[in-house]
ModelCIF file with pLDDT and N, C-alpha, C, O atoms, coordinates in Angstrom:
data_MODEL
#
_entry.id   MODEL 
#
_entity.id                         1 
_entity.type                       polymer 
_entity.pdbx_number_of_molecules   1 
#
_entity_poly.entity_id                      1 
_entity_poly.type                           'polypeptide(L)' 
_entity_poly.nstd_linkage                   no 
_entity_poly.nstd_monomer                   no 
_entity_poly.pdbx_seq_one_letter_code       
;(UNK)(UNK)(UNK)(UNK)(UNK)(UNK)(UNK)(UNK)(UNK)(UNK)(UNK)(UNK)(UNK)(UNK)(UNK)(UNK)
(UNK)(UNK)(UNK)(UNK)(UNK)(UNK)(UNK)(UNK)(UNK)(UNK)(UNK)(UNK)(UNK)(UNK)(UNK)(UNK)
(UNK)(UNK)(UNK)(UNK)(UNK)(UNK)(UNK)(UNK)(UNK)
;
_entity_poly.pdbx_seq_one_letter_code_can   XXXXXXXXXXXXXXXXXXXXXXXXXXXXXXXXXXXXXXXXX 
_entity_poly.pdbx_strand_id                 A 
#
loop_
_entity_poly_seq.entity_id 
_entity_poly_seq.num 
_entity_poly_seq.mon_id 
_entity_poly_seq.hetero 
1 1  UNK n 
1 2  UNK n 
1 3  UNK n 
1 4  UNK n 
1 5  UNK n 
1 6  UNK n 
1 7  UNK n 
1 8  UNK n 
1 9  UNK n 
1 10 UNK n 
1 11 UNK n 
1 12 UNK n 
1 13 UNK n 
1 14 UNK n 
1 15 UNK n 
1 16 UNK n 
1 17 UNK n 
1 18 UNK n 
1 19 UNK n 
1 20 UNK n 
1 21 UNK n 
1 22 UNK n 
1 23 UNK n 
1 24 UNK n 
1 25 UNK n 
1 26 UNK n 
1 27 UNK n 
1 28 UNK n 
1 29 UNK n 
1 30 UNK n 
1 31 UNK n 
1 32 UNK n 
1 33 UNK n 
1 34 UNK n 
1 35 UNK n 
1 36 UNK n 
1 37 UNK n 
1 38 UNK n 
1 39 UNK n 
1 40 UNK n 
1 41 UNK n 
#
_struct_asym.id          A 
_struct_asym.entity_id   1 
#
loop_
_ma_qa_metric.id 
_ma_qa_metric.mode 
_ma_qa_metric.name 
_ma_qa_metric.software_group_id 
_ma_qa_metric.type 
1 global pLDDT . pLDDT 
2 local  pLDDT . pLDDT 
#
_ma_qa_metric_global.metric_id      1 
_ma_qa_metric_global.metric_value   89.29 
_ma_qa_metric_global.model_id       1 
_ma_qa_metric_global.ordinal_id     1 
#
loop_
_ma_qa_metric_local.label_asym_id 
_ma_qa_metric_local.label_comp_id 
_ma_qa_metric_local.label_seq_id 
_ma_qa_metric_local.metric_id 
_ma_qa_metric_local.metric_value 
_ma_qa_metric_local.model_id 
_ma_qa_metric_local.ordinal_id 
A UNK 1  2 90.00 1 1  
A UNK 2  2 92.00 1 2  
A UNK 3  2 93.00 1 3  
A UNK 4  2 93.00 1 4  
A UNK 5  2 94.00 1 5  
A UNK 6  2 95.00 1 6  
A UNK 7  2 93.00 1 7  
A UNK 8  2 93.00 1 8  
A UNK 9  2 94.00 1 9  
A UNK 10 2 93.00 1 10 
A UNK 11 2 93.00 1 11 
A UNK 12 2 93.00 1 12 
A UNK 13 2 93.00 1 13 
A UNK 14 2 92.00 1 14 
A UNK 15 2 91.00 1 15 
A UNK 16 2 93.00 1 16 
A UNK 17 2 93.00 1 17 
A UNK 18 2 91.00 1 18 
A UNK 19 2 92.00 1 19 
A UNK 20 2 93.00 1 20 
A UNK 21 2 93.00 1 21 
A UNK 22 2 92.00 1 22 
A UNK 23 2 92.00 1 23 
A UNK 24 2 91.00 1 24 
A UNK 25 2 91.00 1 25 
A UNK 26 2 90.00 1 26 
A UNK 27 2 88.00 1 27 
A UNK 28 2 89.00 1 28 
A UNK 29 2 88.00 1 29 
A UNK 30 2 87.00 1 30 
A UNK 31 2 85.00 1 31 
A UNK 32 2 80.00 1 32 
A UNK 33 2 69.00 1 33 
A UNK 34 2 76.00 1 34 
A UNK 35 2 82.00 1 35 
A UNK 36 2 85.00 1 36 
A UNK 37 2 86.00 1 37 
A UNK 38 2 84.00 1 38 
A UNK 39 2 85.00 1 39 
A UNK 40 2 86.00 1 40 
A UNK 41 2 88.00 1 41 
#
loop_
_atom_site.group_PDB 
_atom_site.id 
_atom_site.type_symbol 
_atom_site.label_atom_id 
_atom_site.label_alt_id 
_atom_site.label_comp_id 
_atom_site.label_asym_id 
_atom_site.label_entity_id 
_atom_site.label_seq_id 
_atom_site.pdbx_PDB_ins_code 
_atom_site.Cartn_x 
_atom_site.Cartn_y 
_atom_site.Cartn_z 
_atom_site.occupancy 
_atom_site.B_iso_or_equiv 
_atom_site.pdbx_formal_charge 
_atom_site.auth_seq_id 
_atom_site.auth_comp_id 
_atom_site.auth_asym_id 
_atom_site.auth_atom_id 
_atom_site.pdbx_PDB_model_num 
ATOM 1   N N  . UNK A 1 1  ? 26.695  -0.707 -10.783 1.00 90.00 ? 1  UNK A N  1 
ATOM 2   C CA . UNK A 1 1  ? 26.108  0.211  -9.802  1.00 90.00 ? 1  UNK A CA 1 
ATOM 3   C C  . UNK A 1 1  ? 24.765  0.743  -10.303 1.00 90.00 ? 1  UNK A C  1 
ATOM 4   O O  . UNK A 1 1  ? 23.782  0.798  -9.564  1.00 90.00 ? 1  UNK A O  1 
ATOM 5   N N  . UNK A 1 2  ? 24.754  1.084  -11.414 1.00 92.00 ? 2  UNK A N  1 
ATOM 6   C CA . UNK A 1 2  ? 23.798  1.531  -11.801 1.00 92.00 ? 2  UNK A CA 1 
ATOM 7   C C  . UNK A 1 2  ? 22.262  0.241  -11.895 1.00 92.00 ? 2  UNK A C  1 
ATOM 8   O O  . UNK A 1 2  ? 21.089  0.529  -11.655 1.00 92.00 ? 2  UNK A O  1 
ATOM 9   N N  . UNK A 1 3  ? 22.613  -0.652 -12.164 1.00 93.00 ? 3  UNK A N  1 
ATOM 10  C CA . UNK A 1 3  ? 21.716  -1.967 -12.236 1.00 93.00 ? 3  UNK A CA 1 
ATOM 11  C C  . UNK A 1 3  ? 20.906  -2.014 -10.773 1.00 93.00 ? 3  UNK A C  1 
ATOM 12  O O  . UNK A 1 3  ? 19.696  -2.074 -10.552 1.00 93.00 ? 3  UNK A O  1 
ATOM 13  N N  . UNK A 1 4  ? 22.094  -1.961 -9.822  1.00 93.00 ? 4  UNK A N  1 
ATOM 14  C CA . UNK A 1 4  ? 21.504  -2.133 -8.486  1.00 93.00 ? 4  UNK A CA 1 
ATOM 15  C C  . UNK A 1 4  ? 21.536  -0.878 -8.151  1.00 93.00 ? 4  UNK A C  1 
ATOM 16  O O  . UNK A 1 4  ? 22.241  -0.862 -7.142  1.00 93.00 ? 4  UNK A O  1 
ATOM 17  N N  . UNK A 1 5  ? 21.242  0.060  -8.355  1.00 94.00 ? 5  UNK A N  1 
ATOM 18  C CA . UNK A 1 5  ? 20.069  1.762  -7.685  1.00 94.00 ? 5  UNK A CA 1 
ATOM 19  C C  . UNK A 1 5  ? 19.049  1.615  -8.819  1.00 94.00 ? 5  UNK A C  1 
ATOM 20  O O  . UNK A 1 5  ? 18.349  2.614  -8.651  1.00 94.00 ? 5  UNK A O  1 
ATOM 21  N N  . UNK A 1 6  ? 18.576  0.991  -9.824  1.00 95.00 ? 6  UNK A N  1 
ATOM 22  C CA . UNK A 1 6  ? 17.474  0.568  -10.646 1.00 95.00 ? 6  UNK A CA 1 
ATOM 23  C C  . UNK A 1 6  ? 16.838  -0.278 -10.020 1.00 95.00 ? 6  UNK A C  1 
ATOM 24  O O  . UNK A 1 6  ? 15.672  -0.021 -9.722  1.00 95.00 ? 6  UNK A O  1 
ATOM 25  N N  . UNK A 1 7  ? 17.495  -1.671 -9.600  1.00 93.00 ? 7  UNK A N  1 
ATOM 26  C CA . UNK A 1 7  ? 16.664  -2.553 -8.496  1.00 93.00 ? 7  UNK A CA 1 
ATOM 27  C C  . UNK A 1 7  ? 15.718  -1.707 -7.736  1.00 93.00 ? 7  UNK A C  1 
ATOM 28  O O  . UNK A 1 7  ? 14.508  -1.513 -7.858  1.00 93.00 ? 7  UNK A O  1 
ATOM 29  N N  . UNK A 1 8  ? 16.693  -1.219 -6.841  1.00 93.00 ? 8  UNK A N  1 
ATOM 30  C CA . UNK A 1 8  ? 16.262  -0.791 -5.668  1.00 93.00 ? 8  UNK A CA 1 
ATOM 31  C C  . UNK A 1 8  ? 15.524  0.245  -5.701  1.00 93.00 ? 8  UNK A C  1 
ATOM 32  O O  . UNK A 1 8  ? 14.996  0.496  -4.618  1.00 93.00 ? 8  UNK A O  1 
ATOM 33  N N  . UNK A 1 9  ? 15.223  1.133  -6.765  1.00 94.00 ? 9  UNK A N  1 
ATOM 34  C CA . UNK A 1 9  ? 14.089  2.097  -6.684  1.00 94.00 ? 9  UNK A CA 1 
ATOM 35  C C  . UNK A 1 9  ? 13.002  1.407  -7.556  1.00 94.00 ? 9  UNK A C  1 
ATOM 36  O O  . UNK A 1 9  ? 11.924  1.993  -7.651  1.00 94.00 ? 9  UNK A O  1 
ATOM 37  N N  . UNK A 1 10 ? 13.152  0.352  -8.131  1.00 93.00 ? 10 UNK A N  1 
ATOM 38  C CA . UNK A 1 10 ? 11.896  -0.182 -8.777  1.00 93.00 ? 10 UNK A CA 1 
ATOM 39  C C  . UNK A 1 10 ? 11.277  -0.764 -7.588  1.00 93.00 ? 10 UNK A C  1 
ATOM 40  O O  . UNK A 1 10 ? 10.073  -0.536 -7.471  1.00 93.00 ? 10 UNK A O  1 
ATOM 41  N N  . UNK A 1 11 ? 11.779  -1.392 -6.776  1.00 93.00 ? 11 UNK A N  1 
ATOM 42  C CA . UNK A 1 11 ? 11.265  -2.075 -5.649  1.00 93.00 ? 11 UNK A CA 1 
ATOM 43  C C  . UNK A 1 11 ? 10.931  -0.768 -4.573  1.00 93.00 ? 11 UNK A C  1 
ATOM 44  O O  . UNK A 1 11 ? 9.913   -1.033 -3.932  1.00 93.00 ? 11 UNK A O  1 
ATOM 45  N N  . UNK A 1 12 ? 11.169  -0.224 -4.423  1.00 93.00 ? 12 UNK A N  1 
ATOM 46  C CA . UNK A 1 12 ? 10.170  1.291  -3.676  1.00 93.00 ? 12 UNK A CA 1 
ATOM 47  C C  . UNK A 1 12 ? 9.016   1.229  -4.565  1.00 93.00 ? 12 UNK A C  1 
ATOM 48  O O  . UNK A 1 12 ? 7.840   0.940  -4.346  1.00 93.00 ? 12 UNK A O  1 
ATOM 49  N N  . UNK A 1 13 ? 9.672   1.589  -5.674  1.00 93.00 ? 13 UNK A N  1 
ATOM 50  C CA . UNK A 1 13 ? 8.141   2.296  -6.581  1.00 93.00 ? 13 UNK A CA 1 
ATOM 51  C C  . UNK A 1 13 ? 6.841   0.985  -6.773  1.00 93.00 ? 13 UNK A C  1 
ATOM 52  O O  . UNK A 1 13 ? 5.627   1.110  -6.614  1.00 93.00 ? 13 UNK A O  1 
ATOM 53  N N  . UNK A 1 14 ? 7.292   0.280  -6.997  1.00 92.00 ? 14 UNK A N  1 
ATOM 54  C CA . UNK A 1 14 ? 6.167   -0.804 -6.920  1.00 92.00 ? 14 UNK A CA 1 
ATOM 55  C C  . UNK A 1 14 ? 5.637   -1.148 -5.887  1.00 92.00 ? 14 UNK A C  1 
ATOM 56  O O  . UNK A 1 14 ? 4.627   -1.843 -5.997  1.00 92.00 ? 14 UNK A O  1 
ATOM 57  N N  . UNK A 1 15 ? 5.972   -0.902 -4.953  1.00 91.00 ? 15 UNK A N  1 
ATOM 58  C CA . UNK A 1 15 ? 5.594   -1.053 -3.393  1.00 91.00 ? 15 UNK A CA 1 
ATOM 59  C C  . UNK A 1 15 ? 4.224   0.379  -2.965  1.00 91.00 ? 15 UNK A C  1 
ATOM 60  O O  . UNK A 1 15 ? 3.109   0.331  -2.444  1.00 91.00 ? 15 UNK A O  1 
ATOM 61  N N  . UNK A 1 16 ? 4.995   1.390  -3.463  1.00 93.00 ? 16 UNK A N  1 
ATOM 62  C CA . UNK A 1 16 ? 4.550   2.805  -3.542  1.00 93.00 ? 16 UNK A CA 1 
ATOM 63  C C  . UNK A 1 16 ? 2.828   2.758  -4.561  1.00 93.00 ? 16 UNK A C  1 
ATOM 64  O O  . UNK A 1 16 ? 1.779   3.185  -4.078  1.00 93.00 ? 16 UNK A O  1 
ATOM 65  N N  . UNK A 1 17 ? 2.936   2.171  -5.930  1.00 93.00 ? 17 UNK A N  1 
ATOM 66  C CA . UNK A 1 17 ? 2.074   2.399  -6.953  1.00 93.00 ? 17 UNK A CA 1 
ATOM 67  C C  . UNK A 1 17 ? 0.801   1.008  -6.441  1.00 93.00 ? 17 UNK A C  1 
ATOM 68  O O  . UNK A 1 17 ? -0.421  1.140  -6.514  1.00 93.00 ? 17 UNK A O  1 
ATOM 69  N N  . UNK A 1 18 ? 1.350   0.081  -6.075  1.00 91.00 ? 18 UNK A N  1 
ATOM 70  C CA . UNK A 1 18 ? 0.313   -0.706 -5.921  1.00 91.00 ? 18 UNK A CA 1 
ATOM 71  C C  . UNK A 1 18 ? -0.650  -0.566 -4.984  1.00 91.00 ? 18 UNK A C  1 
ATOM 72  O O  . UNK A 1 18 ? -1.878  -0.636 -5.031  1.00 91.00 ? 18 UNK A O  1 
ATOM 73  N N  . UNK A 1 19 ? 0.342   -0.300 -3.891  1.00 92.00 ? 19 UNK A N  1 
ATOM 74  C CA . UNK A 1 19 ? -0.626  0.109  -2.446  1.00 92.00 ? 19 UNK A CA 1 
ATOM 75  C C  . UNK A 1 19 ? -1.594  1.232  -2.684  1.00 92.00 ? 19 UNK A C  1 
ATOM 76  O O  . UNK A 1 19 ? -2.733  1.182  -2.220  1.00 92.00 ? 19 UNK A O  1 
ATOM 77  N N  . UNK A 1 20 ? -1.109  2.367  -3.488  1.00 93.00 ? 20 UNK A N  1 
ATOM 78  C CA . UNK A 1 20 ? -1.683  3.816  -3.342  1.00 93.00 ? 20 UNK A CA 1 
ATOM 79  C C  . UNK A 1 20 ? -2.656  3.218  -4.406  1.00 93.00 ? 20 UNK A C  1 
ATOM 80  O O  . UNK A 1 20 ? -3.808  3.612  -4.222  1.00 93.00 ? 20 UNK A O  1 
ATOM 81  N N  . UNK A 1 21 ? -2.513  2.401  -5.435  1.00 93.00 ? 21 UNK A N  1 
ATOM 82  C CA . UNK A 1 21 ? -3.719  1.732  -5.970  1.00 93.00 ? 21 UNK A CA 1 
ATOM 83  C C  . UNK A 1 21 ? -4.940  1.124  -4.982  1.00 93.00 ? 21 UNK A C  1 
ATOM 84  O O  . UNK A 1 21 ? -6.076  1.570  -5.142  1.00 93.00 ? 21 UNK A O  1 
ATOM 85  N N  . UNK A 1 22 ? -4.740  0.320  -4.180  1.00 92.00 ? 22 UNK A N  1 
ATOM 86  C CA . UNK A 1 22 ? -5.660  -0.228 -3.390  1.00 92.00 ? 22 UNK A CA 1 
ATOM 87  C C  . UNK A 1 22 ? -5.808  0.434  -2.383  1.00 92.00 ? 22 UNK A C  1 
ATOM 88  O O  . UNK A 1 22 ? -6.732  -0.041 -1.723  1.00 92.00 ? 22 UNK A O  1 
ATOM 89  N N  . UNK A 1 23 ? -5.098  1.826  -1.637  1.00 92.00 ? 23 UNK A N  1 
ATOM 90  C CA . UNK A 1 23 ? -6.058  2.522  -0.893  1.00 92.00 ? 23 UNK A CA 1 
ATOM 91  C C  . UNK A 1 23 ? -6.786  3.553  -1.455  1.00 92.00 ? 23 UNK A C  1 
ATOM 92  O O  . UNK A 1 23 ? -7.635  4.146  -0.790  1.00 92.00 ? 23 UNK A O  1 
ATOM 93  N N  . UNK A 1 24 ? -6.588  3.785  -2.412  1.00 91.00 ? 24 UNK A N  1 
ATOM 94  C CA . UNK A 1 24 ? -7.762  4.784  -3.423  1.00 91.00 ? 24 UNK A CA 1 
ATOM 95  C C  . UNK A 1 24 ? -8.970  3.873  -2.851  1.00 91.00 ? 24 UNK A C  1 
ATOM 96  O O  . UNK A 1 24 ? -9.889  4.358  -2.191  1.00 91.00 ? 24 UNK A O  1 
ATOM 97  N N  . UNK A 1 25 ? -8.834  2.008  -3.290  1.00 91.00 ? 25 UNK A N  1 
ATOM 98  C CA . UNK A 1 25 ? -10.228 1.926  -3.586  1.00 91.00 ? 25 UNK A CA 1 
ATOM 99  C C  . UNK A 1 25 ? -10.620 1.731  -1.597  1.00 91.00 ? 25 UNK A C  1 
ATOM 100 O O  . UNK A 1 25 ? -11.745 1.481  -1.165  1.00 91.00 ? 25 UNK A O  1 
ATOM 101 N N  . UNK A 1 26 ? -9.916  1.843  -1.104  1.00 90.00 ? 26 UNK A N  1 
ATOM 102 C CA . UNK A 1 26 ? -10.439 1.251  -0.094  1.00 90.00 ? 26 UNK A CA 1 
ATOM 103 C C  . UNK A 1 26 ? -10.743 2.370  1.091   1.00 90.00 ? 26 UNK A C  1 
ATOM 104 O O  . UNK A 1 26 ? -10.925 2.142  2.287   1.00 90.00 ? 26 UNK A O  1 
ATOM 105 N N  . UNK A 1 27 ? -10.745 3.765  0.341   1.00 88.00 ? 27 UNK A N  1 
ATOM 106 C CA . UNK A 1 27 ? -10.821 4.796  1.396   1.00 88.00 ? 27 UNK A CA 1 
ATOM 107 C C  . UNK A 1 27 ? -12.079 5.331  0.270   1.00 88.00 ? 27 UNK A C  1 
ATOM 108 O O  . UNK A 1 27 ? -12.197 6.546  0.108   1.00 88.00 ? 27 UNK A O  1 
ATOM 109 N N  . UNK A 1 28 ? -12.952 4.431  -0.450  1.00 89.00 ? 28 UNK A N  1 
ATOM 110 C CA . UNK A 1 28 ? -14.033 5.360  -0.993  1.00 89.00 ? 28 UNK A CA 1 
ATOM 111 C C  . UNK A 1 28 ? -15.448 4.555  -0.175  1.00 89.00 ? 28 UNK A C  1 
ATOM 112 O O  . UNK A 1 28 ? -16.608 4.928  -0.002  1.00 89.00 ? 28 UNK A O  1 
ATOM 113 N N  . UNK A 1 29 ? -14.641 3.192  0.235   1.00 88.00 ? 29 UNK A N  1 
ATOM 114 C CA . UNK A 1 29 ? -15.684 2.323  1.231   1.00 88.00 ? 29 UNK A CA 1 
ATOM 115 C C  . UNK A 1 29 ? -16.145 2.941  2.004   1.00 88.00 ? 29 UNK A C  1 
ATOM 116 O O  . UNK A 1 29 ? -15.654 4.060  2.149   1.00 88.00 ? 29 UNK A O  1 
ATOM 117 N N  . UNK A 1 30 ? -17.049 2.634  2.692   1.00 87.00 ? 30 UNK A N  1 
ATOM 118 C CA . UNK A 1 30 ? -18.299 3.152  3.916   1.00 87.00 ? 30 UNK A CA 1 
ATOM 119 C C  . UNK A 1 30 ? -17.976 2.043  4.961   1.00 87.00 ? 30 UNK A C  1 
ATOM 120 O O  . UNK A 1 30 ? -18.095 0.826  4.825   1.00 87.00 ? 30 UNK A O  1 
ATOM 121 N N  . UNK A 1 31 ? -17.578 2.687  5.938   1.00 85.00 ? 31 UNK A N  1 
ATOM 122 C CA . UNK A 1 31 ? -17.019 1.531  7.289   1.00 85.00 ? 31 UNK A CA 1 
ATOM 123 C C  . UNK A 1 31 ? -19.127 2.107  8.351   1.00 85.00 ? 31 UNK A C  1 
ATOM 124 O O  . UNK A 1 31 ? -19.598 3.200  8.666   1.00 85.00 ? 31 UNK A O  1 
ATOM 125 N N  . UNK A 1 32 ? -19.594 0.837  8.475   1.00 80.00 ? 32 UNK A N  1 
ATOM 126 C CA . UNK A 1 32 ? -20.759 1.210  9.881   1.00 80.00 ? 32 UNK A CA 1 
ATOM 127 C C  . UNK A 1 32 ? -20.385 0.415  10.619  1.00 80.00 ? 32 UNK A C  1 
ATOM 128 O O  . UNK A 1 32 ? -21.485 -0.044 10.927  1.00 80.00 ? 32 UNK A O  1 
ATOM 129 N N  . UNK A 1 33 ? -19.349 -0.426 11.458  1.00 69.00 ? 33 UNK A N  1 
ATOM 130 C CA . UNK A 1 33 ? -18.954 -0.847 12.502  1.00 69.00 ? 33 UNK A CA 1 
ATOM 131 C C  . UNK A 1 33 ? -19.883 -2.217 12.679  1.00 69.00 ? 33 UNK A C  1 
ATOM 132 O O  . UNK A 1 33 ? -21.037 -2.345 12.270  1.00 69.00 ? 33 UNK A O  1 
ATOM 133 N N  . UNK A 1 34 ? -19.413 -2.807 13.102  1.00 76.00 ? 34 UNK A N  1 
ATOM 134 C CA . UNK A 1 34 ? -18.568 -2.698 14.516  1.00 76.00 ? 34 UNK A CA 1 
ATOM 135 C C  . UNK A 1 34 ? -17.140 -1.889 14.152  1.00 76.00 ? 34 UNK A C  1 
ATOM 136 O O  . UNK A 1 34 ? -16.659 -2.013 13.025  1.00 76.00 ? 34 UNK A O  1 
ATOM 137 N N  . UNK A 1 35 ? -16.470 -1.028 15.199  1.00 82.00 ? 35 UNK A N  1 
ATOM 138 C CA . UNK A 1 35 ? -15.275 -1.000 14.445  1.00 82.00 ? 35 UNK A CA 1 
ATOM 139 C C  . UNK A 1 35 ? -14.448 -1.225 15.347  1.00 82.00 ? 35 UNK A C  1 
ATOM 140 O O  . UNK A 1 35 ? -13.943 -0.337 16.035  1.00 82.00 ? 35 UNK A O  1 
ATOM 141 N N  . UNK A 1 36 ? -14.183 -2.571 15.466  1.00 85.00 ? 36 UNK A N  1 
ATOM 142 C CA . UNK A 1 36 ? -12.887 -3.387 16.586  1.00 85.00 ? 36 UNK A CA 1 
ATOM 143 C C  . UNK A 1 36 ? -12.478 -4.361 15.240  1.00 85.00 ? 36 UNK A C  1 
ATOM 144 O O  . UNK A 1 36 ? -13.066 -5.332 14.763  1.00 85.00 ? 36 UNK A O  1 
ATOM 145 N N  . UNK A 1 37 ? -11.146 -3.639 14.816  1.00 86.00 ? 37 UNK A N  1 
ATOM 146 C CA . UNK A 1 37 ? -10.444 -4.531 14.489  1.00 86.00 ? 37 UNK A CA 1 
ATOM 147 C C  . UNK A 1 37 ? -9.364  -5.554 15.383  1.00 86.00 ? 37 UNK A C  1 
ATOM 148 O O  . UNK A 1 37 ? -8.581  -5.110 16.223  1.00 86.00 ? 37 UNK A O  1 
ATOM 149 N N  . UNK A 1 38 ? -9.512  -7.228 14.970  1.00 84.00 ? 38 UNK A N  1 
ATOM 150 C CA . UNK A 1 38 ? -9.011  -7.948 15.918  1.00 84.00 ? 38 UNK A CA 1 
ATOM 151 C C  . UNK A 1 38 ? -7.917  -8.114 15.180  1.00 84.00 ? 38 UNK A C  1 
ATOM 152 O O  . UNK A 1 38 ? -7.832  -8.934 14.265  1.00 84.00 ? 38 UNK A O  1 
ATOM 153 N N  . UNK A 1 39 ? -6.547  -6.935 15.730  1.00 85.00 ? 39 UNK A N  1 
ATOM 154 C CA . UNK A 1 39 ? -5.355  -7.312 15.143  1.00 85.00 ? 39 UNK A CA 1 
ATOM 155 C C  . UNK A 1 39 ? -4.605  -6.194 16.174  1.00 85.00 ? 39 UNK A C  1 
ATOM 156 O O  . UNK A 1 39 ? -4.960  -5.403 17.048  1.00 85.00 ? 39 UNK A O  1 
ATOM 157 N N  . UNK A 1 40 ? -3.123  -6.699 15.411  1.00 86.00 ? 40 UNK A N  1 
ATOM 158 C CA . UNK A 1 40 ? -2.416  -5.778 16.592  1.00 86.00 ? 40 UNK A CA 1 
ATOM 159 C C  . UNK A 1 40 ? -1.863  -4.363 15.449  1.00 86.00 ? 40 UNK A C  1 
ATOM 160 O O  . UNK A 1 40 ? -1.171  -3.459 15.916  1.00 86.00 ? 40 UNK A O  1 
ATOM 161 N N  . UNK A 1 41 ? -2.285  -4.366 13.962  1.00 88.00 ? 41 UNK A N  1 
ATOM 162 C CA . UNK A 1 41 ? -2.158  -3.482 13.149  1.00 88.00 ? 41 UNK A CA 1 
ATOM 163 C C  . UNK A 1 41 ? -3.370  -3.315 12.611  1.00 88.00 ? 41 UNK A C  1 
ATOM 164 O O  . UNK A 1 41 ? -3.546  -2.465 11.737  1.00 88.00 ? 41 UNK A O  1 
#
């Protein structure tokens, strides 16, 4: 039991640490448009 609630919060947290890594860098960017993103997200 304990093995698998270790899984499973390593797999949050790495999900959690990487992303919040790459939107640091990607919310210090300068967006001047166009701003139509062609997606449905």
């Amino acid at each position: 039991r304990r093995l698998c609630f270790l899984l499973s919060a390593v797999s949050w947290l790495c999900g959690i640490m990487v992303v919040t890594l790459v939107m640091s860098l990607m919310s210090q960017l300068k967006y001047c448009g166009p701003h139509e993103i062609d997606h449905f997200f």
